[in-house]
Protein backbone atom coordinates (compact mmCIF):
# COMPACT_ATOMS: atom_id res chain seq x y z
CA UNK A 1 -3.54 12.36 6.66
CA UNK A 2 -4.25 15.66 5.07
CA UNK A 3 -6.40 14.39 2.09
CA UNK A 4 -9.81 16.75 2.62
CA UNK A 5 -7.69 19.57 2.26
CA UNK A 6 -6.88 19.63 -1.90
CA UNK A 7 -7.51 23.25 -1.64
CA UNK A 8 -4.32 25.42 -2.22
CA UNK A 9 -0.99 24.37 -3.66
CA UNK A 10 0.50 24.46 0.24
CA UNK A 11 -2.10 22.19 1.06
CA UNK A 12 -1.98 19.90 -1.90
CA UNK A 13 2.25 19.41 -1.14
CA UNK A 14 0.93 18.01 1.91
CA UNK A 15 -1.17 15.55 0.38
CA UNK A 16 1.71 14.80 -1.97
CA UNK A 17 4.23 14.62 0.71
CA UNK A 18 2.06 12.36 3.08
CA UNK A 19 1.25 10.21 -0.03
CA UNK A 20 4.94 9.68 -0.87
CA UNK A 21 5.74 8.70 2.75
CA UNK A 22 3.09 6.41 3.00
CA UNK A 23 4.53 4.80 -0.62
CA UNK A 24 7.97 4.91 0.82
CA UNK A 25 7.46 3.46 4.32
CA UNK A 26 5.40 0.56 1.91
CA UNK A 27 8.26 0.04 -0.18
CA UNK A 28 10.72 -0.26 2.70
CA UNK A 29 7.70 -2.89 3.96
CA UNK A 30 8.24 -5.44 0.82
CA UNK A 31 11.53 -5.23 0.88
CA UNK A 32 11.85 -6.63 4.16
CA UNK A 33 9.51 -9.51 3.76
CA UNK A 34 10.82 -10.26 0.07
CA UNK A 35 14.63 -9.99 1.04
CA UNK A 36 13.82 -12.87 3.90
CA UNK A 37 15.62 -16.38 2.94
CA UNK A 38 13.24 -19.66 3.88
CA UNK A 39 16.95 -21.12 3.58
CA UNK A 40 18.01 -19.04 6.83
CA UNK A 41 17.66 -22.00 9.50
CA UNK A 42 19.85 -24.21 7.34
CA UNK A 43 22.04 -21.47 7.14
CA UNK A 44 21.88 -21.12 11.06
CA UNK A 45 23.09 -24.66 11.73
CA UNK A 46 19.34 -26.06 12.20
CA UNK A 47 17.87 -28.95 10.63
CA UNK A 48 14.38 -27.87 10.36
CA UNK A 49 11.56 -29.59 8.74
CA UNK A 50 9.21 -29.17 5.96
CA UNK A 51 6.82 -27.41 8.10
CA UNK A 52 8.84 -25.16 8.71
CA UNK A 53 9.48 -24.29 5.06
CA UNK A 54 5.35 -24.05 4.66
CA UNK A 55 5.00 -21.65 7.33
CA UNK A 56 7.78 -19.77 6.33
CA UNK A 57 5.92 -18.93 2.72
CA UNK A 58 2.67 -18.71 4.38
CA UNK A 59 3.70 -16.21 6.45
CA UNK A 60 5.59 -14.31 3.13
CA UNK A 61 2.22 -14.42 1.96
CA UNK A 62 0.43 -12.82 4.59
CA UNK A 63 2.45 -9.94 5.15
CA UNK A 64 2.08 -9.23 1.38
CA UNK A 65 -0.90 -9.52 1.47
CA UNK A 66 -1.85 -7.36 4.61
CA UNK A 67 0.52 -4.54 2.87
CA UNK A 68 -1.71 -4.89 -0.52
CA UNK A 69 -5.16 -4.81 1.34
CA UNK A 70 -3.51 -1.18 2.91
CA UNK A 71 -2.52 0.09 -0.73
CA UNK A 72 -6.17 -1.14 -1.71
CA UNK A 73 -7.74 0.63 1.42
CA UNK A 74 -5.77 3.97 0.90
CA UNK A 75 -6.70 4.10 -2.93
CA UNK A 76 -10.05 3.44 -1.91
CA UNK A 77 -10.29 6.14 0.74
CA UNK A 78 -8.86 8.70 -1.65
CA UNK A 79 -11.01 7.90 -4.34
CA UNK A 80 -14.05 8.44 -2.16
CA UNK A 81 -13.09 11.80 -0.82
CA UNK A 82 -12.28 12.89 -4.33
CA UNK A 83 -15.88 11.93 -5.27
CA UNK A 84 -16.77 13.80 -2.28
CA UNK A 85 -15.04 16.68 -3.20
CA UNK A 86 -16.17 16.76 -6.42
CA UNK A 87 -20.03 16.61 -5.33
CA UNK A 88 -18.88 20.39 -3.28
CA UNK A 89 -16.29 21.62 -6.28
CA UNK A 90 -17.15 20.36 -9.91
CA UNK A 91 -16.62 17.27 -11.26
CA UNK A 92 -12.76 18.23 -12.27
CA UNK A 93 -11.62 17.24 -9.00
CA UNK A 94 -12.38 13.72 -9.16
CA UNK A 95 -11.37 13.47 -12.78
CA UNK A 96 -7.68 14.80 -11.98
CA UNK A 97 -7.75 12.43 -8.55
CA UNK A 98 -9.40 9.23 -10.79
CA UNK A 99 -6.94 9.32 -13.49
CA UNK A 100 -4.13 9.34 -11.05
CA UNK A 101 -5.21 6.75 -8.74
CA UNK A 102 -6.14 4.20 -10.87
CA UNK A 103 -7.58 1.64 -8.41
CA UNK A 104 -7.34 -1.95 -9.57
CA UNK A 105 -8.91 -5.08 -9.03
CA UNK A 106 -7.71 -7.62 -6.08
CA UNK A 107 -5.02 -9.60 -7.00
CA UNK A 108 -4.43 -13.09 -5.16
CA UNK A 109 -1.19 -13.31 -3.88
């Protein structure tokens, strides 16, 4: 991704536009694993068991929470280049970035 360069209005767009794909293809993500049914095998004709039921949701919960460790991860990374930015460019950098990144603290899922 593009993220060093916040240089020029061209080059921020990029940023921007990579950003907003990466948000996208994440929303597109949750959707998938929220819209799946741990009714489905009944629905299929099988009889499964209650195993089957726990592994469904533990495996719900795993994919969420492998796509919130990426958010996390991404936020992360963009803070720290901003900082590093700012050490080369003034401190404005990093202050515009901060505010609009907002990283928050881990969540259990």
């Amino acid at each position: 991704m593009a993220c060093d360069v916040v240089r020029t209005g061209s080059s921020c767009r990029t940023v921007v536009h990579d950003i907003e794909t990466v948000v996208i293809d994440w929303t597109h993500q949750i959707r998938e694993v929220l819209k799946k049914d741990s009714a489905q095998p009944l629905l299929e004709g099988f009889n499964p068991t209650p195993y089957v039921e726990i592994d469904f949701w533990d495996a719900k919960a795993q994919n969420l929470r492998c796509i919130f460790h990426q958010v996390t991860f991404l936020a992360i990374v963009f803070f720290y280049r901003a900082m590093h930015l700012s050490a080369k460019r003034g401190i404005a950098i990093a202050c515009r970035l901060s505010v609009r990144l907002s990283v928050r603290p881990s969540v259990r899922l």
